[in-house]
C-alpha atoms as a PDB file:
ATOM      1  CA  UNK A   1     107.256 115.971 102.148  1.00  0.00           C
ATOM      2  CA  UNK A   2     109.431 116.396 105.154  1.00  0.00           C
ATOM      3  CA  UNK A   3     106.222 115.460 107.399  1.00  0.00           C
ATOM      4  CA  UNK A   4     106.275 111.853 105.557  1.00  0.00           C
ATOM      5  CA  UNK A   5     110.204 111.539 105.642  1.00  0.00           C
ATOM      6  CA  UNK A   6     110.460 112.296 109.276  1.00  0.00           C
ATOM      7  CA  UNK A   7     107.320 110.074 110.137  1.00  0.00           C
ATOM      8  CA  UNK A   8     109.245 106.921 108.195  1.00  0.00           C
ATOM      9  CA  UNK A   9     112.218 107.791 110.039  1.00  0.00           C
ATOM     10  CA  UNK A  10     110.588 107.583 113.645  1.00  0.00           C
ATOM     11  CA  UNK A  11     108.943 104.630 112.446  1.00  0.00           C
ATOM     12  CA  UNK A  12     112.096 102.905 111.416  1.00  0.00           C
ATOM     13  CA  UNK A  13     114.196 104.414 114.443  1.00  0.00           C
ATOM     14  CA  UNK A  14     112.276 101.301 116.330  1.00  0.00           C
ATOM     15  CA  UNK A  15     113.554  98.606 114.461  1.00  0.00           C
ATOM     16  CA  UNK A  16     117.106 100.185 112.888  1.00  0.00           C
ATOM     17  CA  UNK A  17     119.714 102.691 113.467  1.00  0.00           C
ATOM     18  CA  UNK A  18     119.301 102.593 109.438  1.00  0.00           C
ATOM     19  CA  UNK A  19     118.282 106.171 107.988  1.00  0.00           C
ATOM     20  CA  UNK A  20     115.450 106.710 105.518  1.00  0.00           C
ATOM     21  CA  UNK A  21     116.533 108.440 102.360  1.00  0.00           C
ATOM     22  CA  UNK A  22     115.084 110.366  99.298  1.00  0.00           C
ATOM     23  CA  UNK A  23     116.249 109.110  96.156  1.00  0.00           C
ATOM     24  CA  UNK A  24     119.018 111.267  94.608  1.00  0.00           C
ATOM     25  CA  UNK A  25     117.082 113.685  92.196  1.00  0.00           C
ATOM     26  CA  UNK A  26     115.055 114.843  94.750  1.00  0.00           C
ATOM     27  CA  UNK A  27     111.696 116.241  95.146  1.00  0.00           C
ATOM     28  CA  UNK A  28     109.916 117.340  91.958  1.00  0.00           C
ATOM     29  CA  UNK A  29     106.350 118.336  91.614  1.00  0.00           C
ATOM     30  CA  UNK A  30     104.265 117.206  88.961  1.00  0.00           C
ATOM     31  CA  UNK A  31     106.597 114.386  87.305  1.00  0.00           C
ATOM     32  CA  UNK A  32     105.479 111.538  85.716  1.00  0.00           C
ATOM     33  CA  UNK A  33     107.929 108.666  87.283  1.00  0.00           C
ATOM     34  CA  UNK A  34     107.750 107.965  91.128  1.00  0.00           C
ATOM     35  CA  UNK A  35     110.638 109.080  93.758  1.00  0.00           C
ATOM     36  CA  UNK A  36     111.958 106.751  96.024  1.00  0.00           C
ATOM     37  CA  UNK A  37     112.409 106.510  99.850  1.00  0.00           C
ATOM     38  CA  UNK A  38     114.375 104.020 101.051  1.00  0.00           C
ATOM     39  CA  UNK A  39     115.818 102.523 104.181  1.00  0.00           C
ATOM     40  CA  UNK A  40     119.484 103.001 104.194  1.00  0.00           C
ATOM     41  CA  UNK A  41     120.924 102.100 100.205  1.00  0.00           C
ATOM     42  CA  UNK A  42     118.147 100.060  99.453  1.00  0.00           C
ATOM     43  CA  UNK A  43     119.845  96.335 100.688  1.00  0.00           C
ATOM     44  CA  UNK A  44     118.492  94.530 103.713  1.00  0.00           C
ATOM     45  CA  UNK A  45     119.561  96.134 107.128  1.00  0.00           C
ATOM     46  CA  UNK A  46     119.513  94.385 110.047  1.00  0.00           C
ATOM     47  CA  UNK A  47     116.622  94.934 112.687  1.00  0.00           C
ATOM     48  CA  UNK A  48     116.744  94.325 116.260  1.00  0.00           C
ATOM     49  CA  UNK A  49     119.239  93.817 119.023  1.00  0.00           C
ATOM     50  CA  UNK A  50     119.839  90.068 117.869  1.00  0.00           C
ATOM     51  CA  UNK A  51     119.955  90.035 114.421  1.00  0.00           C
ATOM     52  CA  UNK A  52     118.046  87.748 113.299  1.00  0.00           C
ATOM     53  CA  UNK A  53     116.448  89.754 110.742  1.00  0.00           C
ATOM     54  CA  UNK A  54     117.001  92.061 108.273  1.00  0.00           C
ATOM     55  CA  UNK A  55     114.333  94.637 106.514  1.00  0.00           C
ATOM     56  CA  UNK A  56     114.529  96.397 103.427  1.00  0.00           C
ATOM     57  CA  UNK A  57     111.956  99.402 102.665  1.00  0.00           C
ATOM     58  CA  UNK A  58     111.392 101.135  99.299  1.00  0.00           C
ATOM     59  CA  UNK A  59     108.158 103.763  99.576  1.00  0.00           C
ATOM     60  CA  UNK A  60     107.420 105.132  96.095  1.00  0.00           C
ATOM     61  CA  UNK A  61     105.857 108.901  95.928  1.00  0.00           C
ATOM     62  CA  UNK A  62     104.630 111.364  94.021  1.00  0.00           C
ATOM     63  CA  UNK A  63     104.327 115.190  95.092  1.00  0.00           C
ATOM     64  CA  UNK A  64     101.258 116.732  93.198  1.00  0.00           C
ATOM     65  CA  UNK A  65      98.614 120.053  93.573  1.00  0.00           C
ATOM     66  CA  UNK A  66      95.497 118.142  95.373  1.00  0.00           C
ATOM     67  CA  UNK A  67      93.161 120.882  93.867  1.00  0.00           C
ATOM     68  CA  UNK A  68      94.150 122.833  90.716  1.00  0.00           C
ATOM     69  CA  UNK A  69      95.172 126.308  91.305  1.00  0.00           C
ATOM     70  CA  UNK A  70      95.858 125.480  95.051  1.00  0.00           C
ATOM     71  CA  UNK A  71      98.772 126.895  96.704  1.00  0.00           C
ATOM     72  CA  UNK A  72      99.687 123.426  98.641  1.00  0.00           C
ATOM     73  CA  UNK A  73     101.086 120.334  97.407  1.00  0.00           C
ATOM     74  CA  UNK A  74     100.624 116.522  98.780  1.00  0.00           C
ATOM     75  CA  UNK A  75     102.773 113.696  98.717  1.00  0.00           C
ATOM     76  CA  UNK A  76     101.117 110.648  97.198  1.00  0.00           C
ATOM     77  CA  UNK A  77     102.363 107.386  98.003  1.00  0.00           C
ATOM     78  CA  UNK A  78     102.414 105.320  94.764  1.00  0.00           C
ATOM     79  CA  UNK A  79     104.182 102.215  95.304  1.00  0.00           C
ATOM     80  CA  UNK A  80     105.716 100.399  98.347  1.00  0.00           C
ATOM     81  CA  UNK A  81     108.028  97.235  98.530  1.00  0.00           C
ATOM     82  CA  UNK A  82     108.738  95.680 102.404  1.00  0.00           C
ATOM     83  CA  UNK A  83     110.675  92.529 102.793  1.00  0.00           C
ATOM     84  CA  UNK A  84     111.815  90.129 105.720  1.00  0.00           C
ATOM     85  CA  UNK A  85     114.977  88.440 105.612  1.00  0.00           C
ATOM     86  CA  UNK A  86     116.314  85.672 108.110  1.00  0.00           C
ATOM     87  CA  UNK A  87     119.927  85.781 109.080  1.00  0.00           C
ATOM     88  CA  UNK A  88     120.896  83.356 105.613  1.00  0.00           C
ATOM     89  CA  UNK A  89     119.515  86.354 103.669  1.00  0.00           C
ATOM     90  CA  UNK A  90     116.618  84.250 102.634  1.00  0.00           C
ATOM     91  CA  UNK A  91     113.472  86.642 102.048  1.00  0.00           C
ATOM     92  CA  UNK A  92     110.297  85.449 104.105  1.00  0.00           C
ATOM     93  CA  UNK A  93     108.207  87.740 103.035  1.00  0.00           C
ATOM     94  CA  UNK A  94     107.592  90.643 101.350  1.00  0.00           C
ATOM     95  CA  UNK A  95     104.408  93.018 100.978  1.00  0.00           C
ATOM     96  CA  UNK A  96     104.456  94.731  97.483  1.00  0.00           C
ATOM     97  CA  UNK A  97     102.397  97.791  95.906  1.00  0.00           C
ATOM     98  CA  UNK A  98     103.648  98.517  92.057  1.00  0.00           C
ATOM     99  CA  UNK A  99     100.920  99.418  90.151  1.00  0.00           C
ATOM    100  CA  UNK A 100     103.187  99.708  86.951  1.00  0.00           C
ATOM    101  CA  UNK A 101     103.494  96.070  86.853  1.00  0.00           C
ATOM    102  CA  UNK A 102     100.718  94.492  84.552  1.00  0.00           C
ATOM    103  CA  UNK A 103     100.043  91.358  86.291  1.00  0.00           C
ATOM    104  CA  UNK A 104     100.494  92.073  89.648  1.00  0.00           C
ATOM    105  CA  UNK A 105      99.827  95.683  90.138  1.00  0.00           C
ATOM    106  CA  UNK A 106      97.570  95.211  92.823  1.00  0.00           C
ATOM    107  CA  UNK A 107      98.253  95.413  96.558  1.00  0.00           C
ATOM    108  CA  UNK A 108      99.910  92.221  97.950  1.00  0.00           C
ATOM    109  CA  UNK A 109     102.401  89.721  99.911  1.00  0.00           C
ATOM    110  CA  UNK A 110     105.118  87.278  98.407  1.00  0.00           C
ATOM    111  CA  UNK A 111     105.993  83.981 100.649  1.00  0.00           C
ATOM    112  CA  UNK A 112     109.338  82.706 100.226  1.00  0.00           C
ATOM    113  CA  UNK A 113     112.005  80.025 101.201  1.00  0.00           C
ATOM    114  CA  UNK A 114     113.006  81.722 104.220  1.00  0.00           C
ATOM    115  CA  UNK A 115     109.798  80.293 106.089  1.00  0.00           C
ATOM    116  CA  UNK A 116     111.705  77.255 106.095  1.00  0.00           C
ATOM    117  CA  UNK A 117     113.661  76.946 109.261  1.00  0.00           C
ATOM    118  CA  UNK A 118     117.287  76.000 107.702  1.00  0.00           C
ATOM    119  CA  UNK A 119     118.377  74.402 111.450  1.00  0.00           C
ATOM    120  CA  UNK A 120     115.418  72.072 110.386  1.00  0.00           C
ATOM    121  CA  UNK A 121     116.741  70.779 107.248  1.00  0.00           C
ATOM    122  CA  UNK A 122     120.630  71.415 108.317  1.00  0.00           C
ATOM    123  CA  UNK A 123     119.409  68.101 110.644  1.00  0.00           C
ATOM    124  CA  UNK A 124     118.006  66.730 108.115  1.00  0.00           C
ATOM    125  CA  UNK A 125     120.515  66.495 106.199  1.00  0.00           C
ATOM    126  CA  UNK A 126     119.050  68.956 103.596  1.00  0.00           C
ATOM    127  CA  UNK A 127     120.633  72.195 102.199  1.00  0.00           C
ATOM    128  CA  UNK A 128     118.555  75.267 102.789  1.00  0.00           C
ATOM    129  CA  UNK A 129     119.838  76.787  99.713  1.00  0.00           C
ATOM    130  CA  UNK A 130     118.037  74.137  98.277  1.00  0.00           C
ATOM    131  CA  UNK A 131     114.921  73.946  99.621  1.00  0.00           C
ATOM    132  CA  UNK A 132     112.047  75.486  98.101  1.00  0.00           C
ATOM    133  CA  UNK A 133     108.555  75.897  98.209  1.00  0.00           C
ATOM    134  CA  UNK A 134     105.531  74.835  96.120  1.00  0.00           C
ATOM    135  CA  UNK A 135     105.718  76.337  92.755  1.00  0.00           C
ATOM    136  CA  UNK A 136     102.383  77.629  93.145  1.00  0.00           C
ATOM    137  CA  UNK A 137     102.828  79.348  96.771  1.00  0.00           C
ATOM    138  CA  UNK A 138     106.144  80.764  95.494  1.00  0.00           C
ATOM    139  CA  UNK A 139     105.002  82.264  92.880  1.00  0.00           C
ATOM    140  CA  UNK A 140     101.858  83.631  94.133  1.00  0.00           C
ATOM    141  CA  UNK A 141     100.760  87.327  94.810  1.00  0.00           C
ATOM    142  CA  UNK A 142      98.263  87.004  97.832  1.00  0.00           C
ATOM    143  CA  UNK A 143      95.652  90.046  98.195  1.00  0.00           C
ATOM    144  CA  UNK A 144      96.139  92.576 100.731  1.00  0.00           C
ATOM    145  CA  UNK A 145      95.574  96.032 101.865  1.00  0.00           C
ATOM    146  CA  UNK A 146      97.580  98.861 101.691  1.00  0.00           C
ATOM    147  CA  UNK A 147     100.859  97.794 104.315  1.00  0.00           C
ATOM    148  CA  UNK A 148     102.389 100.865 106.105  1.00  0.00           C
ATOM    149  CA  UNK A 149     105.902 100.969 107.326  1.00  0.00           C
ATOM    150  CA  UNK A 150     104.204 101.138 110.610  1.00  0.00           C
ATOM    151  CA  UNK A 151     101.922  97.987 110.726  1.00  0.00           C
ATOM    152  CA  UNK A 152     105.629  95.869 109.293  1.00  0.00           C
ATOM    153  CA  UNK A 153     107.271  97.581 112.354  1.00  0.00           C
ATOM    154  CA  UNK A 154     104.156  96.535 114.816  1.00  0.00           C
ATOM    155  CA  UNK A 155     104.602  92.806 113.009  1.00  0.00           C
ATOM    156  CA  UNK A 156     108.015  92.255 113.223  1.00  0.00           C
ATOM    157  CA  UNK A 157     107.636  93.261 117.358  1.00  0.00           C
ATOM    158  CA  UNK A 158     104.983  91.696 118.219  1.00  0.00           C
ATOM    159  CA  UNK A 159     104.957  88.759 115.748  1.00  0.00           C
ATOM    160  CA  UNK A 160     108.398  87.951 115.138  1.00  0.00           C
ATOM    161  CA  UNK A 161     110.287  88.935 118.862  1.00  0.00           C
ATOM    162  CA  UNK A 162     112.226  91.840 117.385  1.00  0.00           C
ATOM    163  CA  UNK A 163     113.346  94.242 120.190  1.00  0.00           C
ATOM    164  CA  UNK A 164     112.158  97.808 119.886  1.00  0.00           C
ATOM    165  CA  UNK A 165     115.094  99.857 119.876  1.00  0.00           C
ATOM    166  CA  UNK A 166     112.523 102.864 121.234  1.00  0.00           C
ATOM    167  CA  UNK A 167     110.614 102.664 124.348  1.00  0.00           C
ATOM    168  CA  UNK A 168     108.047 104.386 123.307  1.00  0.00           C
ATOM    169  CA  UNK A 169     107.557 102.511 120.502  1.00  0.00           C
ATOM    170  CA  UNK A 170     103.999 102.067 120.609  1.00  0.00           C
ATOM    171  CA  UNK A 171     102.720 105.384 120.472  1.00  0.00           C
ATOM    172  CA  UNK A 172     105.296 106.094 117.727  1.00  0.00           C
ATOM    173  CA  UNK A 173     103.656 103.362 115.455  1.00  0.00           C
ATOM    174  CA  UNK A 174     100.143 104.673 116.708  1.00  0.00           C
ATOM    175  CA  UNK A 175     101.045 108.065 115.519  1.00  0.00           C
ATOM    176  CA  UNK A 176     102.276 106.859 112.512  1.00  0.00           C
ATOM    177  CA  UNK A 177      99.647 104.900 112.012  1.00  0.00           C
ATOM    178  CA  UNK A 178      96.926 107.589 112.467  1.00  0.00           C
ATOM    179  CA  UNK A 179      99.117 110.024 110.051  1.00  0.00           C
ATOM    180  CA  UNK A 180      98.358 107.282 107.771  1.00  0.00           C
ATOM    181  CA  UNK A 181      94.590 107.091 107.607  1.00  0.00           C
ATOM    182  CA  UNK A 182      95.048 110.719 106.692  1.00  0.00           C
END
């Protein structure tokens, strides 16, 4: 369990000064409902050097005997939520995993008004809290694969211009990465 904490942590040390935590009860083998990791309280925190972005991260786990009469115990990862906000607070996207949920249990991303550029529709003359997208987009689950802390953190560098706060930020997110495929 620690190994996983402390792997999330390094991964988010190169986006946030924001600390990963273990929901409040704990660690408990063999329970029914998921834990919780989350970054910082479980609101948005801002990412980067500028600001332009804030993340919130919500890993759901499970800590179970792999084999039956087996002296060691594995974390299972059993739900995930990542989302992007701009600077408004307006989610852009967000990459979900809750198989609980009936309809959309399966793996997958959520596109949302904050793909709008607001200086675009401040000139305009439009309010961004009122713009919105197609009904069908915004209320779509698109497919994916399983998402990883680590491939958001690669995204938002690489993709979106946030500043890695670690220099060796690469080989983190490798690492974490190959713990991963594990």
């Amino acid at each position: 369990m620690r190994a996983r904490l402390t792997t999330l942590q390094r991964v988010a040390d190169c986006l946030t000064s924001g600390v990963i935590r273990v929901s409040e009860d704990g660690y408990h083998p063999n329970r029914d409902q998921a834990h919780r990791m989350q970054l910082g309280n479980g609101m948005p925190v801002p990412v980067g050097d500028v600001k332009r972005f804030s993340l919130t991260v919500s890993e759901y786990y499970s800590i179970a005997r792999v084999v039956p009469d087996a002296r060691g115990w594995d974390v299972l990862r059993t739900g995930y939520a990542f989302a992007l906000d701009d600077r408004e607070d307006r989610e852009i996207f967000a990459y979900h995993w809750h198989p609980d949920v009936p309809l959309s249990a399966f793996l997958h991303l959520h596109i949302n008004r904050g793909v709008i550029d607001s200086e675009v529709t401040s000139q305009a003359g439009l309010s961004p809290a009122l713009t919105r997208l197609r009904p069908d987009v915004a209320d779509a689950h698109f497919p994916t694969h399983h998402i990883t802390l680590g491939e958001v953190a690669r995204l938002l560098i690489t993709q979106f211009g946030v500043r890695p706060r670690r220099a060796d930020w690469d080989t983190v997110l490798r690492a974490a990465e190959a713990d991963a495929m594990r």
